[in-house]
Protein backbone atom coordinates (compact mmCIF):
# COMPACT_ATOMS: atom_id res chain seq x y z
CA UNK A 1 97.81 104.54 109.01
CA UNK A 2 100.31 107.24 108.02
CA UNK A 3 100.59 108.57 104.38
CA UNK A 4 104.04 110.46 103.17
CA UNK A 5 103.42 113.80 103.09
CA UNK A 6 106.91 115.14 101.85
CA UNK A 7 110.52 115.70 103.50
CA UNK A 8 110.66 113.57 106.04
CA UNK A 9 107.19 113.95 107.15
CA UNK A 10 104.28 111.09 108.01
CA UNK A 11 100.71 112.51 108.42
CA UNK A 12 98.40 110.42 109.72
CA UNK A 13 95.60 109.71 107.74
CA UNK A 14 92.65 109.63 109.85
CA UNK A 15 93.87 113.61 110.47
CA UNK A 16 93.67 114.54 106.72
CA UNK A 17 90.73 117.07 106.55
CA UNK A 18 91.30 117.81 102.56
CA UNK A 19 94.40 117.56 100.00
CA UNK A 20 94.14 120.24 97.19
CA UNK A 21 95.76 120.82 94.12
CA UNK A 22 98.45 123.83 93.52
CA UNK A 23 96.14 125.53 91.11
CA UNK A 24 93.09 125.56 93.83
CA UNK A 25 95.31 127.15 96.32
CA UNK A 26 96.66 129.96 93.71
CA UNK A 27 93.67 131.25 92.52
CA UNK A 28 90.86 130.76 95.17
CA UNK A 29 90.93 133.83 97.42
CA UNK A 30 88.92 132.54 99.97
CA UNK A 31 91.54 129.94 100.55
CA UNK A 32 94.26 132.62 100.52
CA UNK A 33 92.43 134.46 103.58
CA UNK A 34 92.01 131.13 105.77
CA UNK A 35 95.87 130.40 105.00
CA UNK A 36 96.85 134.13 105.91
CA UNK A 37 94.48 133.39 108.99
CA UNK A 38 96.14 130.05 110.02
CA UNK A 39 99.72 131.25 109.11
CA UNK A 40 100.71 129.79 112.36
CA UNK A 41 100.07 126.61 111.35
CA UNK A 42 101.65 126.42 108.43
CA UNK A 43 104.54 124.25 107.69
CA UNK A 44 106.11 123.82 104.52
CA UNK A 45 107.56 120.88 103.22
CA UNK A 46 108.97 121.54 99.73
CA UNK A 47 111.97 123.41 99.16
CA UNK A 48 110.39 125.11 96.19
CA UNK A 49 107.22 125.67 94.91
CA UNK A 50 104.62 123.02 96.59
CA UNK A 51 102.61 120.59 94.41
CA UNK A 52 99.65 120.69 97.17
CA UNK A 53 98.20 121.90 100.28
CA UNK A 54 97.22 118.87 103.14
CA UNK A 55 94.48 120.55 105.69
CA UNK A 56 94.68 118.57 108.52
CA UNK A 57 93.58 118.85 112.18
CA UNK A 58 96.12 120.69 113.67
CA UNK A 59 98.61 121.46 110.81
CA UNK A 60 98.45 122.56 107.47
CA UNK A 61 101.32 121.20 104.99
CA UNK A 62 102.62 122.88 101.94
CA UNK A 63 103.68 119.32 100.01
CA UNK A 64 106.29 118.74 97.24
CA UNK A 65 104.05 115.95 96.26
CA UNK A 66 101.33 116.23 94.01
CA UNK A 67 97.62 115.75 95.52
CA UNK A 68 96.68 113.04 92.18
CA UNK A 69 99.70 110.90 94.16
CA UNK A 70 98.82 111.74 97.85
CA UNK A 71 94.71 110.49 96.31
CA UNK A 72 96.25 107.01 95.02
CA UNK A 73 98.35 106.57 98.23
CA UNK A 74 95.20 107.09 100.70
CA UNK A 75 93.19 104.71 98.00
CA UNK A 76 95.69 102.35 98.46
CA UNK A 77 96.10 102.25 102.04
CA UNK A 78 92.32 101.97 102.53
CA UNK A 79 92.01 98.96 99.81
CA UNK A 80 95.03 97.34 102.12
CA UNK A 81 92.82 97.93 105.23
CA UNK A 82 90.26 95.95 103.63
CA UNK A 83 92.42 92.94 102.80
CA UNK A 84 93.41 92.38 106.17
C-alpha cells in the first residue's frame, strides 16, 4: 500500500521507517546531525516550512503534511487490509 506523502508523492508504506513531528526535528540535535549526514537523501516536499519528517529506506521526506494525519492514514490503510 502507498500513503500520500505530499506534492505529488506516494511512499510506500511497508518503506516507512518513522514519521516525526516538526517540533522533534527542530529541537533534537541528534536528529539534526543524522539529517546533515544523510543530506543526500533528502527530498523536500513542501514549498514552505514542512509539517514532518518521513524516514524511510532509501529516502527521507520533508512533508507539508502533518505526522497526526500521515498516523490516521497508515491506521486506516492497515484497518482496510484487515477487512479484505
Amino acid at each position: 500500500m502507498y500513503v500520500h506523502a505530499g506534492e505529488d508523492m506516494m511512499i510506500r508504506s511497508n518503506e516507512i521507517i518513522a514519521i516525526l513531528e516538526r517540533e522533534t526535528v527542530e529541537y533534537s540535535q541528534e536528529i539534526q546531525k543524522f539529517l546533515q549526514h544523510k543530506e543526500d537523501l533528502i527530498i523536500n516536499l513542501s514549498n514552505g516550512d514542512f509539517k514532518s519528517l518521513i524516514i524511510t529506506e532509501p529516502h527521507i521526506y520533508f512533508s507539508p503534511i502533518a505526522s497526526s494525519t500521515l498516523k490516521k492514514r497508515l491506521l486506516d490503510m492497515k484497518d482496510h487490509e484487515l477487512m479484505i
